[in-house]
C-alpha atoms as a PDB file:
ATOM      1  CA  UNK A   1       0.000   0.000   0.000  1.00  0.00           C
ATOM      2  CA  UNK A   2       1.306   3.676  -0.688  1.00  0.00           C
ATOM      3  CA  UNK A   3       1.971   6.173   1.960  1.00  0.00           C
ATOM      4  CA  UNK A   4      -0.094   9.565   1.836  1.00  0.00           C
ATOM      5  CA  UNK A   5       2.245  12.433   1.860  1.00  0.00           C
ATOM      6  CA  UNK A   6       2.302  15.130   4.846  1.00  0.00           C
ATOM      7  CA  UNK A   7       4.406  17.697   3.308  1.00  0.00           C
ATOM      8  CA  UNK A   8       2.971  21.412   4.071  1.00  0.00           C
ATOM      9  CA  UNK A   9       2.259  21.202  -0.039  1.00  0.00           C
ATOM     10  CA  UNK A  10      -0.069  18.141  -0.343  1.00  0.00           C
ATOM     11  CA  UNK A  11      -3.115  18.153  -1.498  1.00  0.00           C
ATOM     12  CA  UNK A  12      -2.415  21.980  -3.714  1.00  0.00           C
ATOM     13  CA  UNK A  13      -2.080  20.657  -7.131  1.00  0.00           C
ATOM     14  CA  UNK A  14      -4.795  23.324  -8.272  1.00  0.00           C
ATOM     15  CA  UNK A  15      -4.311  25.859  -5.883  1.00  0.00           C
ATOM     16  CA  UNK A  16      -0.763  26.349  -6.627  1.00  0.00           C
ATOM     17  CA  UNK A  17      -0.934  25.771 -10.239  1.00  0.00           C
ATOM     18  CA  UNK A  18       0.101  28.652 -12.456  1.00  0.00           C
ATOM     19  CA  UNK A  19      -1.683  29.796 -16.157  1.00  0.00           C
ATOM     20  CA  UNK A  20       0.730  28.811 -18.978  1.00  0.00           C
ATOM     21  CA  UNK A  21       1.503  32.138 -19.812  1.00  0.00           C
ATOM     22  CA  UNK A  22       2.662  33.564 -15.943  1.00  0.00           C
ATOM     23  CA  UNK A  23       5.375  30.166 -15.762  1.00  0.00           C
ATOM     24  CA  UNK A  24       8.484  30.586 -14.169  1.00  0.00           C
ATOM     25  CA  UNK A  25       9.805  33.373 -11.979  1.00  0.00           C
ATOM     26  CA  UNK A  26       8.536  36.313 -11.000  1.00  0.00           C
ATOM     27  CA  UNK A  27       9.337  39.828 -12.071  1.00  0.00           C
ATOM     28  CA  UNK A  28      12.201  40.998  -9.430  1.00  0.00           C
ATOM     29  CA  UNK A  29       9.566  44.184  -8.967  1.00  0.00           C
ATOM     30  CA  UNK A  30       7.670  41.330  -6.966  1.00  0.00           C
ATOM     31  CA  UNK A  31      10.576  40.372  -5.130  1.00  0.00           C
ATOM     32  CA  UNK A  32      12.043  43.779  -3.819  1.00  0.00           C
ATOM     33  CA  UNK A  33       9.080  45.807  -3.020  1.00  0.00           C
ATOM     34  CA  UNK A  34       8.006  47.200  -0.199  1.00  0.00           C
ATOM     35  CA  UNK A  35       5.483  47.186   2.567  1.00  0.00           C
ATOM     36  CA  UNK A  36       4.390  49.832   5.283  1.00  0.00           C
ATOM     37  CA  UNK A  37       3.412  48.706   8.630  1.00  0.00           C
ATOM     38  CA  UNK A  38      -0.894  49.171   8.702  1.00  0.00           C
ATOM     39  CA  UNK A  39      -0.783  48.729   5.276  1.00  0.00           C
ATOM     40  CA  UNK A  40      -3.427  45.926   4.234  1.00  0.00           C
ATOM     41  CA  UNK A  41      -2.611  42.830   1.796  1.00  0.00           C
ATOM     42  CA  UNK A  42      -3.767  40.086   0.053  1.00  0.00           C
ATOM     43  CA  UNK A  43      -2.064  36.866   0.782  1.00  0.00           C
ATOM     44  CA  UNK A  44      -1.466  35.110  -2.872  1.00  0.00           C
ATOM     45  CA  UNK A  45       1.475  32.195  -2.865  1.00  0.00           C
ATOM     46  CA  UNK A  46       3.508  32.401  -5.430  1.00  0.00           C
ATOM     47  CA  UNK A  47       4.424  28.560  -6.335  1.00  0.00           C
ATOM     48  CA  UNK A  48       7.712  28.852  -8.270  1.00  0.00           C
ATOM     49  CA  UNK A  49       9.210  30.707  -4.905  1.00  0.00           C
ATOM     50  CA  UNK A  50       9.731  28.421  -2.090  1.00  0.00           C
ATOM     51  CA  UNK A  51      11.191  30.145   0.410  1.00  0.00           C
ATOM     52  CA  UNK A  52       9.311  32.810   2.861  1.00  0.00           C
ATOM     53  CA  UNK A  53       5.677  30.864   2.085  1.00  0.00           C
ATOM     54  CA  UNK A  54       3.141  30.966   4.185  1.00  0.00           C
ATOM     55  CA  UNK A  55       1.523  27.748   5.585  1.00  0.00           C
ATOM     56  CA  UNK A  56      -1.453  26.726   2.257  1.00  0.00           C
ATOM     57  CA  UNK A  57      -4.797  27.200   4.733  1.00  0.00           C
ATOM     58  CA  UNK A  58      -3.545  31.525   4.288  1.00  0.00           C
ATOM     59  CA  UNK A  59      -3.802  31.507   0.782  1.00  0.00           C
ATOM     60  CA  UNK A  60      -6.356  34.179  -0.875  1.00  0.00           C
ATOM     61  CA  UNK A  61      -6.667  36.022   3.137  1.00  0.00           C
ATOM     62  CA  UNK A  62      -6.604  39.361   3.762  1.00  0.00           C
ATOM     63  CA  UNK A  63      -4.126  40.331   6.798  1.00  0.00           C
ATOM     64  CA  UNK A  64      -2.182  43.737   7.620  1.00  0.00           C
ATOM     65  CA  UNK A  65       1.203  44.258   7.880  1.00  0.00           C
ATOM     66  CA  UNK A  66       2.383  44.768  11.957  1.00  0.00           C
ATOM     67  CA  UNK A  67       6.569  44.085  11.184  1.00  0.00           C
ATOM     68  CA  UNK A  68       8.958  43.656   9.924  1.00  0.00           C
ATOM     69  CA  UNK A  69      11.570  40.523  10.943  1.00  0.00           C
ATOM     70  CA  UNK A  70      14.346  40.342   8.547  1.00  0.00           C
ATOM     71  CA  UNK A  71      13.734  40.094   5.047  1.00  0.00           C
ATOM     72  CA  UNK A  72       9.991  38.798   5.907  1.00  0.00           C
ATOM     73  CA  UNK A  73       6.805  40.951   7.056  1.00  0.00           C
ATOM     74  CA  UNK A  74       4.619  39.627  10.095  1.00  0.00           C
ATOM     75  CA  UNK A  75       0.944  40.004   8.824  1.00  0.00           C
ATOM     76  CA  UNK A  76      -1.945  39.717  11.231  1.00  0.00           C
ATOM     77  CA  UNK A  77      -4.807  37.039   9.663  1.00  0.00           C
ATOM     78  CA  UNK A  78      -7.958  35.943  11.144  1.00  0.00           C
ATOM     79  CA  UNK A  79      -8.259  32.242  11.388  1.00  0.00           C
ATOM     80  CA  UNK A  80     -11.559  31.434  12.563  1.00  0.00           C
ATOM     81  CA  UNK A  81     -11.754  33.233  15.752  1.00  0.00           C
ATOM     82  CA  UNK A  82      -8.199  33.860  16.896  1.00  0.00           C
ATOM     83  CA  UNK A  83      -5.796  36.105  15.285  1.00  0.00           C
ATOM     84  CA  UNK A  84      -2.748  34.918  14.051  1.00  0.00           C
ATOM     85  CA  UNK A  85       0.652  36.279  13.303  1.00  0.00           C
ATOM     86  CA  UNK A  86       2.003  34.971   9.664  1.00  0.00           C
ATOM     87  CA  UNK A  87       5.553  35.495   8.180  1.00  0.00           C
ATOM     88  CA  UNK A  88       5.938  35.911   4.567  1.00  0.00           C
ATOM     89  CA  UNK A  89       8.633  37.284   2.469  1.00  0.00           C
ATOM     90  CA  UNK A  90       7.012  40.027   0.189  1.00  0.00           C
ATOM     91  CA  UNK A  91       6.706  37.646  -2.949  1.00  0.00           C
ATOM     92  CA  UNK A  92       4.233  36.021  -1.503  1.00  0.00           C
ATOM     93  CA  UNK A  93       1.969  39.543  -0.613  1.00  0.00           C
ATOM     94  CA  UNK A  94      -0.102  41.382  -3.062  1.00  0.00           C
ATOM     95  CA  UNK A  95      -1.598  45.159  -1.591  1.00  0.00           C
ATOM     96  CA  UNK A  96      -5.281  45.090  -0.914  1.00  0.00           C
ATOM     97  CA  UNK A  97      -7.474  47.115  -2.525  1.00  0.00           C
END
Protein backbone atom coordinates (compact mmCIF):
# COMPACT_ATOMS: atom_id res chain seq x y z
CA UNK A 1 0.00 0.00 0.00
CA UNK A 2 1.31 3.68 -0.69
CA UNK A 3 1.97 6.17 1.96
CA UNK A 4 -0.09 9.56 1.84
CA UNK A 5 2.25 12.43 1.86
CA UNK A 6 2.30 15.13 4.85
CA UNK A 7 4.41 17.70 3.31
CA UNK A 8 2.97 21.41 4.07
CA UNK A 9 2.26 21.20 -0.04
CA UNK A 10 -0.07 18.14 -0.34
CA UNK A 11 -3.11 18.15 -1.50
CA UNK A 12 -2.41 21.98 -3.71
CA UNK A 13 -2.08 20.66 -7.13
CA UNK A 14 -4.80 23.32 -8.27
CA UNK A 15 -4.31 25.86 -5.88
CA UNK A 16 -0.76 26.35 -6.63
CA UNK A 17 -0.93 25.77 -10.24
CA UNK A 18 0.10 28.65 -12.46
CA UNK A 19 -1.68 29.80 -16.16
CA UNK A 20 0.73 28.81 -18.98
CA UNK A 21 1.50 32.14 -19.81
CA UNK A 22 2.66 33.56 -15.94
CA UNK A 23 5.37 30.17 -15.76
CA UNK A 24 8.48 30.59 -14.17
CA UNK A 25 9.81 33.37 -11.98
CA UNK A 26 8.54 36.31 -11.00
CA UNK A 27 9.34 39.83 -12.07
CA UNK A 28 12.20 41.00 -9.43
CA UNK A 29 9.57 44.18 -8.97
CA UNK A 30 7.67 41.33 -6.97
CA UNK A 31 10.58 40.37 -5.13
CA UNK A 32 12.04 43.78 -3.82
CA UNK A 33 9.08 45.81 -3.02
CA UNK A 34 8.01 47.20 -0.20
CA UNK A 35 5.48 47.19 2.57
CA UNK A 36 4.39 49.83 5.28
CA UNK A 37 3.41 48.71 8.63
CA UNK A 38 -0.89 49.17 8.70
CA UNK A 39 -0.78 48.73 5.28
CA UNK A 40 -3.43 45.93 4.23
CA UNK A 41 -2.61 42.83 1.80
CA UNK A 42 -3.77 40.09 0.05
CA UNK A 43 -2.06 36.87 0.78
CA UNK A 44 -1.47 35.11 -2.87
CA UNK A 45 1.47 32.20 -2.86
CA UNK A 46 3.51 32.40 -5.43
CA UNK A 47 4.42 28.56 -6.34
CA UNK A 48 7.71 28.85 -8.27
CA UNK A 49 9.21 30.71 -4.90
CA UNK A 50 9.73 28.42 -2.09
CA UNK A 51 11.19 30.14 0.41
CA UNK A 52 9.31 32.81 2.86
CA UNK A 53 5.68 30.86 2.09
CA UNK A 54 3.14 30.97 4.19
CA UNK A 55 1.52 27.75 5.58
CA UNK A 56 -1.45 26.73 2.26
CA UNK A 57 -4.80 27.20 4.73
CA UNK A 58 -3.54 31.52 4.29
CA UNK A 59 -3.80 31.51 0.78
CA UNK A 60 -6.36 34.18 -0.87
CA UNK A 61 -6.67 36.02 3.14
CA UNK A 62 -6.60 39.36 3.76
CA UNK A 63 -4.13 40.33 6.80
CA UNK A 64 -2.18 43.74 7.62
CA UNK A 65 1.20 44.26 7.88
CA UNK A 66 2.38 44.77 11.96
CA UNK A 67 6.57 44.08 11.18
CA UNK A 68 8.96 43.66 9.92
CA UNK A 69 11.57 40.52 10.94
CA UNK A 70 14.35 40.34 8.55
CA UNK A 71 13.73 40.09 5.05
CA UNK A 72 9.99 38.80 5.91
CA UNK A 73 6.80 40.95 7.06
CA UNK A 74 4.62 39.63 10.09
CA UNK A 75 0.94 40.00 8.82
CA UNK A 76 -1.95 39.72 11.23
CA UNK A 77 -4.81 37.04 9.66
CA UNK A 78 -7.96 35.94 11.14
CA UNK A 79 -8.26 32.24 11.39
CA UNK A 80 -11.56 31.43 12.56
CA UNK A 81 -11.75 33.23 15.75
CA UNK A 82 -8.20 33.86 16.90
CA UNK A 83 -5.80 36.11 15.29
CA UNK A 84 -2.75 34.92 14.05
CA UNK A 85 0.65 36.28 13.30
CA UNK A 86 2.00 34.97 9.66
CA UNK A 87 5.55 35.50 8.18
CA UNK A 88 5.94 35.91 4.57
CA UNK A 89 8.63 37.28 2.47
CA UNK A 90 7.01 40.03 0.19
CA UNK A 91 6.71 37.65 -2.95
CA UNK A 92 4.23 36.02 -1.50
CA UNK A 93 1.97 39.54 -0.61
CA UNK A 94 -0.10 41.38 -3.06
CA UNK A 95 -1.60 45.16 -1.59
CA UNK A 96 -5.28 45.09 -0.91
CA UNK A 97 -7.47 47.12 -2.52
Amino acid sequence: MVKASKGLRRRSRYIMRKSPRSRGNPPVARIIRKFEIGEKVNIRLEPSERSGAPHLRFQGRTGVVVGVQGRAYKVSVMDGGKEKIILSNAVHLLKAE
